[in-house]
C-alpha atoms as a PDB file:
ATOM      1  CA  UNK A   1      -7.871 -39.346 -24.164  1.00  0.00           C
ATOM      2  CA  UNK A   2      -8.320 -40.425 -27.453  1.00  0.00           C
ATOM      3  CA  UNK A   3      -5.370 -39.476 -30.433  1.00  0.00           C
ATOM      4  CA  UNK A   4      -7.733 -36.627 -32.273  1.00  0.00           C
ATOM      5  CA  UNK A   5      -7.711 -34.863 -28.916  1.00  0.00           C
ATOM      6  CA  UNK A   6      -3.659 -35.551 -28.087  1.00  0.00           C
ATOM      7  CA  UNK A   7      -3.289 -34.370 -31.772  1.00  0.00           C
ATOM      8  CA  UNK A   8      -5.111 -31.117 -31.052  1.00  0.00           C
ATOM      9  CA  UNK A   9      -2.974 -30.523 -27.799  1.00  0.00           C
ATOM     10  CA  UNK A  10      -0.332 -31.048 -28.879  1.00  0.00           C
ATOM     11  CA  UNK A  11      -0.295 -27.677 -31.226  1.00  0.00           C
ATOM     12  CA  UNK A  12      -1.746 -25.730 -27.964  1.00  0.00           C
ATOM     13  CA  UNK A  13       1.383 -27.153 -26.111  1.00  0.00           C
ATOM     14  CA  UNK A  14       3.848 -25.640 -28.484  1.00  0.00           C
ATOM     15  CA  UNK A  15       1.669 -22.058 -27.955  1.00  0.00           C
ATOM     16  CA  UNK A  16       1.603 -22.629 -24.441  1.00  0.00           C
ATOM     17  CA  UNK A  17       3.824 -20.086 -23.806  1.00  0.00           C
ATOM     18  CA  UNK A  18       2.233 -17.228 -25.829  1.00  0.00           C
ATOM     19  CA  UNK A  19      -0.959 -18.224 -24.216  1.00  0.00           C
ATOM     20  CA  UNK A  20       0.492 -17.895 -20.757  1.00  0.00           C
ATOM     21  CA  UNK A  21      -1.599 -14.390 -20.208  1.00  0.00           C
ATOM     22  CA  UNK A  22      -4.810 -16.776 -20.675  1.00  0.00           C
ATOM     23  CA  UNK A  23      -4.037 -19.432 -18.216  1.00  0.00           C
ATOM     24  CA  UNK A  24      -7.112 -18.560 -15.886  1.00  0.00           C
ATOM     25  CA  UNK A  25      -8.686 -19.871 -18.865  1.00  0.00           C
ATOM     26  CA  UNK A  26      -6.952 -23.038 -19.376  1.00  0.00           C
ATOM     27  CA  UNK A  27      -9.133 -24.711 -16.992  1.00  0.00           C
ATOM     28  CA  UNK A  28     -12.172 -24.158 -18.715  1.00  0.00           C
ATOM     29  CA  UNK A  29     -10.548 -24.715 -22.326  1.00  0.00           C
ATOM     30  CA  UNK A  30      -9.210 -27.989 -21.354  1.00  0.00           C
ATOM     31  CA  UNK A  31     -13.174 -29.057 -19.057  1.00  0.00           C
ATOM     32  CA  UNK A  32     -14.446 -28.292 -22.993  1.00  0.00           C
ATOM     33  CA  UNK A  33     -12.472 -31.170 -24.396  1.00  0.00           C
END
């Protein structure tokens, strides 16, 4: 993983828990990086 993506993730980590009622779409989110 290269530091543009861990820069991107890290934002969607600090959501992570208002984005708990999309976690069945984690998966694919995360196969489109």
């Amino acid at each position: 993983m290269d530091q543009g993506k861990l820069a991107l993730l890290m934002p969607l980590l600090l959501l992570t828990p208002l984005l708990m009622p999309l976690s069945p779409l984690l998966p694919l989110l995360l196969r489109a990086l």
